[in-house]
N, C-alpha and C. Protein backbone atom coordinates (compact mmCIF):
# COMPACT_ATOMS: atom_id res chain seq x y z
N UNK A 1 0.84 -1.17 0.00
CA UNK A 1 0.00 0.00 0.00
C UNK A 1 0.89 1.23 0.00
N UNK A 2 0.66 2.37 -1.05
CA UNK A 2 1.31 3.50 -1.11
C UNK A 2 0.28 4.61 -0.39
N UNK A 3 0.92 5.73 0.14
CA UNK A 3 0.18 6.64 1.29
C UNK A 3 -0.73 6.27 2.30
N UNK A 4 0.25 7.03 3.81
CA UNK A 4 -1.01 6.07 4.55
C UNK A 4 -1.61 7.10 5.23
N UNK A 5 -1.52 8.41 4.32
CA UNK A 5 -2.29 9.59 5.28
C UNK A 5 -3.64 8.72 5.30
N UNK A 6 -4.53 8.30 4.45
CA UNK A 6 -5.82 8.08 4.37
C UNK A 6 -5.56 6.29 4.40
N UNK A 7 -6.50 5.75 4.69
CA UNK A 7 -6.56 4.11 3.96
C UNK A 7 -6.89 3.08 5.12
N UNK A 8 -6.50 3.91 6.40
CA UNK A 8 -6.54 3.11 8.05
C UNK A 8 -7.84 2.07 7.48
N UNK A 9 -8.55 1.79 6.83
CA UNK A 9 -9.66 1.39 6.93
C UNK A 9 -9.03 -0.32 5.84
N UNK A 10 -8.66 0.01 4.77
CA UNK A 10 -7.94 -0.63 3.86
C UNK A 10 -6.85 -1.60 4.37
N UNK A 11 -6.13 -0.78 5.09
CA UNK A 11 -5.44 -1.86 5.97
C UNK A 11 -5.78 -2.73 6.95
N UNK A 12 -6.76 -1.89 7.71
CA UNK A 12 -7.75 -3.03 8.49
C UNK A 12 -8.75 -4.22 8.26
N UNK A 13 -8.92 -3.50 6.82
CA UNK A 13 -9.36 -4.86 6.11
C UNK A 13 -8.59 -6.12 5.70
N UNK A 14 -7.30 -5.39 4.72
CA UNK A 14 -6.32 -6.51 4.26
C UNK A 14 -5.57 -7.57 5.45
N UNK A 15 -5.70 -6.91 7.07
CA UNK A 15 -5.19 -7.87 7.50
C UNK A 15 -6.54 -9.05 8.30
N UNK A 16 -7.37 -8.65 8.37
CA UNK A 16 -8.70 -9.43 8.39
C UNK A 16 -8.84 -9.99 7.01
N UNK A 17 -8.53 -10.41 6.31
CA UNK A 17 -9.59 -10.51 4.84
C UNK A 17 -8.29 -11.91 4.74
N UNK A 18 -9.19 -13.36 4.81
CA UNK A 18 -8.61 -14.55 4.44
C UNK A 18 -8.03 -14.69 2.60
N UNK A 19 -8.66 -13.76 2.00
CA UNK A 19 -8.54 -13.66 0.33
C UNK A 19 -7.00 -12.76 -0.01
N UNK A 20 -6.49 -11.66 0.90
CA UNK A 20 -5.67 -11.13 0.42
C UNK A 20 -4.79 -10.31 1.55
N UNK A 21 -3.60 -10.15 1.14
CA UNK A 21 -2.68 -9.82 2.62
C UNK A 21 -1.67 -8.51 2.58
N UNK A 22 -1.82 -7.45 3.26
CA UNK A 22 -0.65 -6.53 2.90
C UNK A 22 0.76 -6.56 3.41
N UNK A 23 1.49 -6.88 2.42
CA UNK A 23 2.59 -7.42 2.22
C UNK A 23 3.65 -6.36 2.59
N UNK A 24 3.18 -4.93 2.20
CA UNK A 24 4.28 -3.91 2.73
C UNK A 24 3.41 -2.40 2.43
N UNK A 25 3.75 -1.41 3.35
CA UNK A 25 3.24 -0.42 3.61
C UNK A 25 4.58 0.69 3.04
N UNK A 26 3.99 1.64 2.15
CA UNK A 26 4.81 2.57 1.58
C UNK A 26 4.61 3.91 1.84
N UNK A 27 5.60 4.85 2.71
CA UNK A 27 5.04 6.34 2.82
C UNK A 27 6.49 7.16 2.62
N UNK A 28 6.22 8.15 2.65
CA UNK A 28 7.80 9.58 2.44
C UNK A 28 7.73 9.59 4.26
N UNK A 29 6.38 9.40 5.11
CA UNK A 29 6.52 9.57 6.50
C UNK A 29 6.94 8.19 7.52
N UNK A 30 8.34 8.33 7.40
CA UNK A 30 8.90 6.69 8.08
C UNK A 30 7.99 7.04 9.51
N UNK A 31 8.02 7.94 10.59
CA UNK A 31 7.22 7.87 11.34
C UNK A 31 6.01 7.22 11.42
N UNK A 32 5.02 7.40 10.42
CA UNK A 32 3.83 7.28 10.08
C UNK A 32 3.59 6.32 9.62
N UNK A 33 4.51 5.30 8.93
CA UNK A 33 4.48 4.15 8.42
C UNK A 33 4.93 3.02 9.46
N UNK A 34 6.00 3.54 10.59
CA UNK A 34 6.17 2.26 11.35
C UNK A 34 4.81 2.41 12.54
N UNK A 35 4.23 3.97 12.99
CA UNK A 35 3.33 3.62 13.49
C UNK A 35 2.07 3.04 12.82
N UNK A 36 1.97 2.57 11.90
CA UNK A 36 0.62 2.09 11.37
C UNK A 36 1.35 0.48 11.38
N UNK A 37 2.88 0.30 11.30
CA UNK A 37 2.48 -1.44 10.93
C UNK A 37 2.22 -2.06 12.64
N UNK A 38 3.36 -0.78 13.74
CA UNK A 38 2.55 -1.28 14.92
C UNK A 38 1.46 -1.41 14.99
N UNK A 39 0.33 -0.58 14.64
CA UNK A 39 -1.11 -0.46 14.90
C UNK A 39 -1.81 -1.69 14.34
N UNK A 40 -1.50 -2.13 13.21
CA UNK A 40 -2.08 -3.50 12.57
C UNK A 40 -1.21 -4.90 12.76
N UNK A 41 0.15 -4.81 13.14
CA UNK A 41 0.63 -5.95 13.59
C UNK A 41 1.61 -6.29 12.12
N UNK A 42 2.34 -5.06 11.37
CA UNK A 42 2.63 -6.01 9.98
C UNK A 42 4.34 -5.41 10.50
N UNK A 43 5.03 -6.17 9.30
CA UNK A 43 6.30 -6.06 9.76
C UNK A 43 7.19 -5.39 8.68
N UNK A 44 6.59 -5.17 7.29
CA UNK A 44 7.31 -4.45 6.40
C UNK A 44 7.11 -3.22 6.01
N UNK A 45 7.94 -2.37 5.97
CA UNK A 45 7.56 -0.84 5.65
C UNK A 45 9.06 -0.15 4.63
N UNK A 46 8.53 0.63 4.25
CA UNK A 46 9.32 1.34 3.28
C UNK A 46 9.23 2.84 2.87
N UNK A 47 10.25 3.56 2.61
CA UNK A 47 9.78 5.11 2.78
C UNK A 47 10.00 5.13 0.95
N UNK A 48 10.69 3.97 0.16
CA UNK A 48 11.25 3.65 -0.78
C UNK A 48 10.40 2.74 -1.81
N UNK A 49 9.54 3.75 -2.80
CA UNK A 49 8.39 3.47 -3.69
C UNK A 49 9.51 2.02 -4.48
N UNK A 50 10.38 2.01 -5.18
CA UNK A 50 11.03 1.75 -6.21
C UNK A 50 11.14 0.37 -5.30
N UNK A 51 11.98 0.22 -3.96
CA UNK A 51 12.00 -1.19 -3.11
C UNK A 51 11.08 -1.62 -3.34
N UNK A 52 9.77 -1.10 -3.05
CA UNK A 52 8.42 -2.09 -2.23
C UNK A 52 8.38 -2.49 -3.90
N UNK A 53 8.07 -1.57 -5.04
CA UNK A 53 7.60 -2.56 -6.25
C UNK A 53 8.71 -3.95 -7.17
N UNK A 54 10.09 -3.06 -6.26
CA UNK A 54 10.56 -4.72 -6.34
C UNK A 54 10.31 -6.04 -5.46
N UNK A 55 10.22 -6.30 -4.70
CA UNK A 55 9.63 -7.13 -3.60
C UNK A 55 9.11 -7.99 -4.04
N UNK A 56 9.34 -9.37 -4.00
CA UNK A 56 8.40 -10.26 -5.08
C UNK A 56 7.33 -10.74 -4.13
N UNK A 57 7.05 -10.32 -2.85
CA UNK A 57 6.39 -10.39 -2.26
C UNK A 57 4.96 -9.37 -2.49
N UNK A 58 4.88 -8.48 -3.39
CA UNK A 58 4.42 -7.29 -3.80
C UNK A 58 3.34 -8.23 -5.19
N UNK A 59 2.38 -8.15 -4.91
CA UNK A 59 1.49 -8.24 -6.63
C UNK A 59 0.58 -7.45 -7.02
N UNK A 60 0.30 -6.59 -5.75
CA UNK A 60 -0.98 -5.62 -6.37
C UNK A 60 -0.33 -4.35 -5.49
N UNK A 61 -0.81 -3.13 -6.12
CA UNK A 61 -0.44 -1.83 -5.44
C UNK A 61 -1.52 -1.14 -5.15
N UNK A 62 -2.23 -0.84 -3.83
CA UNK A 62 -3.30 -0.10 -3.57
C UNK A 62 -2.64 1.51 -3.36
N UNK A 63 -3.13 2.51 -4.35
CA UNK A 63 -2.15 3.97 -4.43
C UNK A 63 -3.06 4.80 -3.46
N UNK A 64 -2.95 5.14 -2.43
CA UNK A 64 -4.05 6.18 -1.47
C UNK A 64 -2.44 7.53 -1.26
N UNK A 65 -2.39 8.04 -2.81
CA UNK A 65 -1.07 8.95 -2.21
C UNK A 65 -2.21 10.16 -2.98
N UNK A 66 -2.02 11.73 -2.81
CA UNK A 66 -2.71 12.73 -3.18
C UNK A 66 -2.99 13.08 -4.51
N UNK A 67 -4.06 13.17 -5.17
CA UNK A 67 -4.44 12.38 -6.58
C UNK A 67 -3.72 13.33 -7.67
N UNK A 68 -2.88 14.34 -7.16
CA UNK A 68 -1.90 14.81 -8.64
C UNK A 68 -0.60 13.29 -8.56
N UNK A 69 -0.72 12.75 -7.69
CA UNK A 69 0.75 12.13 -7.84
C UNK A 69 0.38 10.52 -8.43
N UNK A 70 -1.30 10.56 -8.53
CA UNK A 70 -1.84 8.71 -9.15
C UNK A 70 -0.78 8.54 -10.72
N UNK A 71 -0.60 9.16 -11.34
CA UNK A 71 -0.49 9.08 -12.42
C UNK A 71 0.96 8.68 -12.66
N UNK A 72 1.63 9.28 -11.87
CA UNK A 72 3.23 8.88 -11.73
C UNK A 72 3.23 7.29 -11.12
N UNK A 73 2.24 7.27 -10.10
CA UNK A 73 2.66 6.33 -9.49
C UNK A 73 1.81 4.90 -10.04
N UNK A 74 0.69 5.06 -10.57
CA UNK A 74 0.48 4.06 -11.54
C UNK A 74 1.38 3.94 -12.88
N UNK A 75 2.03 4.68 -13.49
CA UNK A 75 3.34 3.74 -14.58
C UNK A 75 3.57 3.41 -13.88
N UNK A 76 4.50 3.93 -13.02
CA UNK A 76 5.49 3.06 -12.55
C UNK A 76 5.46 1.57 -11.84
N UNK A 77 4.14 0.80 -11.53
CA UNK A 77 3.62 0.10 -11.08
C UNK A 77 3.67 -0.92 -12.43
């Protein structure tokens, strides 16, 4: 998941949801990103867009980053 100003809800789903799992949490706010994997219990985080989409642990990208920046960040996906 990229931006976690918004999404608390998204993540609370993916780690409840037997169908699909978030694999790594992506923000520019390392603060903000290790407090959210405490808050849900996950263990990967990254302040580093380019890492997480290498990750072969990575197959889908949910983008919740501020909607001038969707466009960059879907190519690159």
């Amino acid at each position: 998941m990229l931006g976690l100003g918004e999404g608390r809800s998204i993540i609370s789903a993916g780690v409840q949801s037997p169908l699909w799992r978030v694999a790594c949490l992506c923000d520019t706010n390392e603060a903000l990103g290790r407090t959210r994997c405490d808050e849900f219990g996950l263990e990967t985080f990254t302040t580093d867009y380019g890492a997480m989409l290498a990750d072969p642990a990575v197959d889908v990208v949910g983008i919740y980053t501020p909607d001038h920046l969707h466009a960059e960040h879907i190519i690159r996906a």
